[in-house]
C-alpha atoms as a PDB file:
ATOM      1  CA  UNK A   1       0.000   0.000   0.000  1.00  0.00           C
ATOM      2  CA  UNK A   2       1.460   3.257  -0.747  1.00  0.00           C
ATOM      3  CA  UNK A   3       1.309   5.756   1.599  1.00  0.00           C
ATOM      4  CA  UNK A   4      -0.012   9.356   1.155  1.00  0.00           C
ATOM      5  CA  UNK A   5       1.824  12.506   0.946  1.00  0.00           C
ATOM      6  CA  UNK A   6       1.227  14.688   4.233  1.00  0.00           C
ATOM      7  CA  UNK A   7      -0.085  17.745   2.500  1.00  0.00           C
ATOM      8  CA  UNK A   8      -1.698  18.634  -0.773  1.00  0.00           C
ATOM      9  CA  UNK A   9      -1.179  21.251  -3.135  1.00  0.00           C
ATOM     10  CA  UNK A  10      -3.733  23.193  -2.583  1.00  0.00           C
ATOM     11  CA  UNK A  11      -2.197  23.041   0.719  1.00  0.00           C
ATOM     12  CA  UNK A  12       1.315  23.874  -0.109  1.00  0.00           C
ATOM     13  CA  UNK A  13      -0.264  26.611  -2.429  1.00  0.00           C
ATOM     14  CA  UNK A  14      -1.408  28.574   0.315  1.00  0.00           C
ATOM     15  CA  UNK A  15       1.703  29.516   1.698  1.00  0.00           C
ATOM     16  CA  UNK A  16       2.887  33.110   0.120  1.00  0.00           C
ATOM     17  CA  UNK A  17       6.255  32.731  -0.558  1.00  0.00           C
ATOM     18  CA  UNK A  18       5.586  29.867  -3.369  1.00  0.00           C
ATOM     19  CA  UNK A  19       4.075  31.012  -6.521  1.00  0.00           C
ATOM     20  CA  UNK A  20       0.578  30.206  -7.998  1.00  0.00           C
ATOM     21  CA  UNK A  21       2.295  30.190 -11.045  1.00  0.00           C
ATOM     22  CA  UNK A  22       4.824  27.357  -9.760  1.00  0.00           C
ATOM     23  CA  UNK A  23       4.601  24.170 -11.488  1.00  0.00           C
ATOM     24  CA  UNK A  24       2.346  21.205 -10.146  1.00  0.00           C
ATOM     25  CA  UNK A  25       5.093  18.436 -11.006  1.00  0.00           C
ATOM     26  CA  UNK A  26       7.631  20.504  -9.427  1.00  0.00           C
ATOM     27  CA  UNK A  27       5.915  21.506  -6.010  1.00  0.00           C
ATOM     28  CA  UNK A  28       4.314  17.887  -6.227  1.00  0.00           C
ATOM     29  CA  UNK A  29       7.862  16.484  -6.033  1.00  0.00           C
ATOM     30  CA  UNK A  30       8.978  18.221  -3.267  1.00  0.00           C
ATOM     31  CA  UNK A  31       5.540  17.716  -1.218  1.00  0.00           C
ATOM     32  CA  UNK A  32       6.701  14.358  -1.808  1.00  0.00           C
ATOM     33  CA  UNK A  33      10.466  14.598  -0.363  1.00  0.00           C
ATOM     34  CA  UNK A  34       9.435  16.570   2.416  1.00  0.00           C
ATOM     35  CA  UNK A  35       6.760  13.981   3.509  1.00  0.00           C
ATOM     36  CA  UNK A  36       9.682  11.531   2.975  1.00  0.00           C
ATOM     37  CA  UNK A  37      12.044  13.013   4.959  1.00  0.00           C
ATOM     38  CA  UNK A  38       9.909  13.776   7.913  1.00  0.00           C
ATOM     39  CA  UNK A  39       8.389   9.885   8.111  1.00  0.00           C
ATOM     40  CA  UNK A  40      13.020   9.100   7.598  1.00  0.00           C
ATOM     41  CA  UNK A  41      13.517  11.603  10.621  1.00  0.00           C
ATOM     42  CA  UNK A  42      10.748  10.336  12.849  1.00  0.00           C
ATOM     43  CA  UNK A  43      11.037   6.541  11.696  1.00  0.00           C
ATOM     44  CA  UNK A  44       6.754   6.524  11.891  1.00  0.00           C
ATOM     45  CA  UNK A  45       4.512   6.129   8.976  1.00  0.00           C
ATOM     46  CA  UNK A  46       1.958   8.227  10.191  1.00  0.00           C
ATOM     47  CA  UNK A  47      -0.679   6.879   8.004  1.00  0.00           C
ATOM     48  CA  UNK A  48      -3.031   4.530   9.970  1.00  0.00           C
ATOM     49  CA  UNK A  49      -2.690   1.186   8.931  1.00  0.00           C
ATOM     50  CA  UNK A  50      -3.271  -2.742  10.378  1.00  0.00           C
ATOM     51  CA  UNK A  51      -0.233  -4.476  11.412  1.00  0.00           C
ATOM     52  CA  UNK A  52       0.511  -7.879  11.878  1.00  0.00           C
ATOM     53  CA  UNK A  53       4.136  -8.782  13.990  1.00  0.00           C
ATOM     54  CA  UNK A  54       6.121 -11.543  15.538  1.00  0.00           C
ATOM     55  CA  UNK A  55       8.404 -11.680  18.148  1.00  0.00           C
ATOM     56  CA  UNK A  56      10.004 -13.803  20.591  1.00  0.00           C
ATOM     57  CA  UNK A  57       8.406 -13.907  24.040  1.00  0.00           C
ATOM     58  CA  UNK A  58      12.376 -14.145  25.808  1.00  0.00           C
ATOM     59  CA  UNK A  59      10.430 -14.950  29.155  1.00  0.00           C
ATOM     60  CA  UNK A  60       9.772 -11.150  29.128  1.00  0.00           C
ATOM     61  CA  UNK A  61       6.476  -9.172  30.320  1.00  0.00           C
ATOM     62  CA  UNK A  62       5.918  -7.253  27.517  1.00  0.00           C
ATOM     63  CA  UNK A  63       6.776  -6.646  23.621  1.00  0.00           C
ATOM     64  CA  UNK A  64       7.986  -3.927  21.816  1.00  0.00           C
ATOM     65  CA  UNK A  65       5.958  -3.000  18.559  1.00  0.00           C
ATOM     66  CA  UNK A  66       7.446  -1.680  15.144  1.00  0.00           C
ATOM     67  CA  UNK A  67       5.112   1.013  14.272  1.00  0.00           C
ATOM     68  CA  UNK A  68       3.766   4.020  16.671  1.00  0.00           C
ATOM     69  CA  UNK A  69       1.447   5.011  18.006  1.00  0.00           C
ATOM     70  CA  UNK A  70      -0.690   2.149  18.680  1.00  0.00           C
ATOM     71  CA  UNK A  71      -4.224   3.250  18.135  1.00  0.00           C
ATOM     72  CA  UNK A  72      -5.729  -0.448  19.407  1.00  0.00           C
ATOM     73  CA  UNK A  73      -4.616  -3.800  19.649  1.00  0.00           C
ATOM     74  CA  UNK A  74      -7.011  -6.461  17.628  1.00  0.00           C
ATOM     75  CA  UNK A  75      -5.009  -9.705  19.470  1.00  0.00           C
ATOM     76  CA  UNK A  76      -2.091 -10.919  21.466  1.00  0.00           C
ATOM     77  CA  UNK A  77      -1.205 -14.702  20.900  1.00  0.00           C
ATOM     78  CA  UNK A  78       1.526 -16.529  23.154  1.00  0.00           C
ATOM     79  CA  UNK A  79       1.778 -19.821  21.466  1.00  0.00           C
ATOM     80  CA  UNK A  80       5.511 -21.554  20.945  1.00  0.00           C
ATOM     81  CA  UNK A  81       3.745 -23.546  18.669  1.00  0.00           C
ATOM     82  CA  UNK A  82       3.161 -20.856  16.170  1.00  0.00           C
ATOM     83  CA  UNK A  83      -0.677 -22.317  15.492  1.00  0.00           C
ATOM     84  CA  UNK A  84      -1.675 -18.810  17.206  1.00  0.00           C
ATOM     85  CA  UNK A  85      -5.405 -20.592  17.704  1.00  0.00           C
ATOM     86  CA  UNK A  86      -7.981 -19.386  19.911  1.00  0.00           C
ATOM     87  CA  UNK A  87      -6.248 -21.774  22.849  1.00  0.00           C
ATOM     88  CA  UNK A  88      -2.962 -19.259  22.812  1.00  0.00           C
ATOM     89  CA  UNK A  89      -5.245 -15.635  22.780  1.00  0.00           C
ATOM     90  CA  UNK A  90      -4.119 -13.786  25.469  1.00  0.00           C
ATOM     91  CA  UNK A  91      -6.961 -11.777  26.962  1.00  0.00           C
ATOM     92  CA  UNK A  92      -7.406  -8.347  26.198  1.00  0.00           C
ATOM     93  CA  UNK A  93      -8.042  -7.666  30.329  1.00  0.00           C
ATOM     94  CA  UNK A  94      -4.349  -9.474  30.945  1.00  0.00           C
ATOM     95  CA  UNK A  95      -2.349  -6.933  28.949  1.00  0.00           C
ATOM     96  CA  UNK A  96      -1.934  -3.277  29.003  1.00  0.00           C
ATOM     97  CA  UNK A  97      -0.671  -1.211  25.597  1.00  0.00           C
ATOM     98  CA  UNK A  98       0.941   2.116  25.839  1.00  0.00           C
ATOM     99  CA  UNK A  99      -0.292   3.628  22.587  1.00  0.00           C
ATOM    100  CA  UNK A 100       3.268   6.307  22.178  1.00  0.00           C
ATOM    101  CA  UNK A 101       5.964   3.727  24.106  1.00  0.00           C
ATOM    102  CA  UNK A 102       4.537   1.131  21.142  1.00  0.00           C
ATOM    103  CA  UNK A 103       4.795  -1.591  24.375  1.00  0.00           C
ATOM    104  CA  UNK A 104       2.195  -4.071  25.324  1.00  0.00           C
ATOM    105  CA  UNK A 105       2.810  -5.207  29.301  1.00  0.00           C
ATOM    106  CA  UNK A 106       1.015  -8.220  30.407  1.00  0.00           C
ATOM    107  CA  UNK A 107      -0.618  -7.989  33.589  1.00  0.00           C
ATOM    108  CA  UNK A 108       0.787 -10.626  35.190  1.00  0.00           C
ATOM    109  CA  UNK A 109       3.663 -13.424  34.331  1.00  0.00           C
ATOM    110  CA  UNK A 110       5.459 -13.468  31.371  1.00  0.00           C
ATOM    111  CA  UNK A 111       5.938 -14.465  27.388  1.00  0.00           C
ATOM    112  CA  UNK A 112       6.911 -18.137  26.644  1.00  0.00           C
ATOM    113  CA  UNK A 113      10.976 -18.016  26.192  1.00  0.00           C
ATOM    114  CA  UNK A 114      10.346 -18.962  22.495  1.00  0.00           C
ATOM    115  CA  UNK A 115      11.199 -17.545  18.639  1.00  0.00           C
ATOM    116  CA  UNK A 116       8.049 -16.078  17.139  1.00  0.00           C
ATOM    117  CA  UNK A 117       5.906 -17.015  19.505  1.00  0.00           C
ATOM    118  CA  UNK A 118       4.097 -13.698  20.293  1.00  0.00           C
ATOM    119  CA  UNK A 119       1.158 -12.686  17.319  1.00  0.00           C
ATOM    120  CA  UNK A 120       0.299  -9.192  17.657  1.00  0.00           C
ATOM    121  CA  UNK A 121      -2.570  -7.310  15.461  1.00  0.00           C
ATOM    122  CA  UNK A 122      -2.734  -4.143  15.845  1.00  0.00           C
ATOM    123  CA  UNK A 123      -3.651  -0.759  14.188  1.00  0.00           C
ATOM    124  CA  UNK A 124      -1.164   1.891  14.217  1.00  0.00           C
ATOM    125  CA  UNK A 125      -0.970   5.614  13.097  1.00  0.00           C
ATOM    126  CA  UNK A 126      -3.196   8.434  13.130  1.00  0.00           C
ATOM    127  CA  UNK A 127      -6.653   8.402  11.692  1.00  0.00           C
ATOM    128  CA  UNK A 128      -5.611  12.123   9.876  1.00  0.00           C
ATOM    129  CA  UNK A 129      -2.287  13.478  10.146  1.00  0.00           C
ATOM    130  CA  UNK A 130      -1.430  15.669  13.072  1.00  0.00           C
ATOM    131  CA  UNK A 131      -1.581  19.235  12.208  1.00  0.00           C
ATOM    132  CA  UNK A 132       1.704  20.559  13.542  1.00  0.00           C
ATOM    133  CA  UNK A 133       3.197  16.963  11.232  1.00  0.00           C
ATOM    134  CA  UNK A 134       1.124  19.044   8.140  1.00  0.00           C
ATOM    135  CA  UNK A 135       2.704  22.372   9.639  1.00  0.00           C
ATOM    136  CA  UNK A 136       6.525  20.905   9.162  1.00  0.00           C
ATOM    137  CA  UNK A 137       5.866  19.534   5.939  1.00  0.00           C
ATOM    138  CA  UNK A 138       4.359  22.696   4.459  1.00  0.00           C
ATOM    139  CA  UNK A 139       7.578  24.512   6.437  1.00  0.00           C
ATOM    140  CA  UNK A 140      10.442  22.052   4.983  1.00  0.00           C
ATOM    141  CA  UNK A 141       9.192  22.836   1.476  1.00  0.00           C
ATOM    142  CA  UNK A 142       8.875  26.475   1.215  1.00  0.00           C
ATOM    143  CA  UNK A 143      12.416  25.920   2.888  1.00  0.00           C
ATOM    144  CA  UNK A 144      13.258  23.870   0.405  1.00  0.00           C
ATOM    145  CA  UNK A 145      11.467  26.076  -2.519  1.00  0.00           C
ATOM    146  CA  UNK A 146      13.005  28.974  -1.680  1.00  0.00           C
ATOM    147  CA  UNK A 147      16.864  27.715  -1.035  1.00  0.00           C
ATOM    148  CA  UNK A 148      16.564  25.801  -4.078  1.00  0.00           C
ATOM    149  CA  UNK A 149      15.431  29.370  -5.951  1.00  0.00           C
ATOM    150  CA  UNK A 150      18.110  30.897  -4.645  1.00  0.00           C
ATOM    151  CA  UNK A 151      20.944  28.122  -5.610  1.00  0.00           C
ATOM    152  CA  UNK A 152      21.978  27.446  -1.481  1.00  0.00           C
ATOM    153  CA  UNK A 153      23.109  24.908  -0.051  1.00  0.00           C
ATOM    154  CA  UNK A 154      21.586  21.822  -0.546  1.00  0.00           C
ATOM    155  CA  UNK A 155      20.105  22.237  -3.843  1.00  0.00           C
ATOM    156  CA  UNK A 156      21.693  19.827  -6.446  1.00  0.00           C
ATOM    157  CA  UNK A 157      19.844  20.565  -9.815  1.00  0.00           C
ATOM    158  CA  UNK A 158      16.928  21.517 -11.682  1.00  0.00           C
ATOM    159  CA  UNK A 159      15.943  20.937 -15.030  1.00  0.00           C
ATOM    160  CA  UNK A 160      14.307  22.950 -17.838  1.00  0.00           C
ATOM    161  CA  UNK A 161      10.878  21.601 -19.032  1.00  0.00           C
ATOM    162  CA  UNK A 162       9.298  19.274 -17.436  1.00  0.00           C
ATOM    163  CA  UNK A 163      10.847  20.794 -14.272  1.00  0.00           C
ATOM    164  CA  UNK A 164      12.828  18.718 -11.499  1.00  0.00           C
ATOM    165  CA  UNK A 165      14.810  18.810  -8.533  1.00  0.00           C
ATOM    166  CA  UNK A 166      16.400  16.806  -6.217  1.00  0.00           C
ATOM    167  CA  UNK A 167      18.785  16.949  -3.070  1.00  0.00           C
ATOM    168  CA  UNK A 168      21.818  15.673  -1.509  1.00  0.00           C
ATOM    169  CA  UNK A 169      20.997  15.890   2.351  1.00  0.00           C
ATOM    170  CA  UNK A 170      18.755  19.013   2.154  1.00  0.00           C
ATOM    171  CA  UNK A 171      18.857  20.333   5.707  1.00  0.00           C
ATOM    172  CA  UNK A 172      16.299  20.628   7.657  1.00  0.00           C
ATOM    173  CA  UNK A 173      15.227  23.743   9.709  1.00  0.00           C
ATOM    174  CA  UNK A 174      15.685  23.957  13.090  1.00  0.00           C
ATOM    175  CA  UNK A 175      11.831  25.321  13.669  1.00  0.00           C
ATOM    176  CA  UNK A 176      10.799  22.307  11.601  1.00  0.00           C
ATOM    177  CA  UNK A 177      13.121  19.739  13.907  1.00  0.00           C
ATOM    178  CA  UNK A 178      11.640  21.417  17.170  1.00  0.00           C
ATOM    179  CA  UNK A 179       7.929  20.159  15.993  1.00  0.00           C
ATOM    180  CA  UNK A 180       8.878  16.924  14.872  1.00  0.00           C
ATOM    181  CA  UNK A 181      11.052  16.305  17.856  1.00  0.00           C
ATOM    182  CA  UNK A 182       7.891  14.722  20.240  1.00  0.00           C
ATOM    183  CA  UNK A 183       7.292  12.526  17.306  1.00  0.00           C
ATOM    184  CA  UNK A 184      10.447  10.429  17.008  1.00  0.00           C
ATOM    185  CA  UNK A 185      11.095   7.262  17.626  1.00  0.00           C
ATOM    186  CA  UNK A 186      14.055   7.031  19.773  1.00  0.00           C
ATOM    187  CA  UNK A 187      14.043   3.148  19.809  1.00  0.00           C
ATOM    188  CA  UNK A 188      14.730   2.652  16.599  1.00  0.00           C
END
């Protein structure tokens, strides 16, 4: 499933600095960098989505998931087996999940010590993109727009025509970094 670009144009059209006259392939390219490079910086998706994992219990009370935030847990298997039938469903009352840590604790006792034993659907992501997540990707490209229009640093090339651009580490504003920053996963 691809995944959807945080902003639109209209969206990225309202902001002054960046022409009406600008071209849609162009601005549509680096909507689609910028959402890029804010789902590379914050290793999330963002995009709401159902997830199916694996992991090994290790004898531990809880699991770490791959995707944040959790939104709600559909099941939680414990089966060394790896049948993951109804006999192996760990209740949803035995476990707790911490939606932003991406952890589910059991209650009580432990995982099995085994490899894969632990099935965990979930749904992860936001229903609709945070605002201040829309906010830094409308920032980073009128950043981008206008650095690239004025030949600075990190602006590789652009073509005649069918206009295109692309980057080489394309820094990132600080202002842009301070509203990401709550959003990133640190475990990773």
């Amino acid at each position: 499933m691809a995944l959807a670009d945080f902003i639109t144009l209209a969206e990225l059209r309202e902001i002054p600095s960046i022409p009406q006259a600008a071209e849609e392939t162009f601005l549509g390219s680096l909507i689609d960098a910028a959402t890029k490079r804010i789902r590379n910086i914050t290793h999330q998706s963002f995009d709401s989505q159902t997830v199916t994992e694996y992991h090994d219990g290790r004898g531990a009370s809880y699991v770490i998931l791959g995707e944040l935030p959790i939104a709600s847990v559909t099941s939680v298997h414990d089966d060394p087996d790896r049948d993951y039938d109804a006999a192996h469903l760990v209740a949803a009352a035995d476990y707790t999940f911490y939606p932003n840590e991406g952890r589910i604790q059991l209650e009580a006792g432990i995982f099995q010590n085994s490899l894969r034993n632990v099935k965990v659907i979930y749904v992860a992501g936001y229903a609709a993109i945070p605002d201040d997540v829309k906010l830094a990707c409308r920032m980073l490209c009128s950043f981008w727009y206008n650095r690239g229009k004025e030949g600075a640093e990190g602006f590789v090339s652009e073509s005649l025509g069918v206009r295109s651009i692309s980057w080489s580490a394309a820094p990132v504003p600080e202002a842009v970094m301070d509203i990401l920053d709550h959003y990133i996963d640190r475990s990773v």
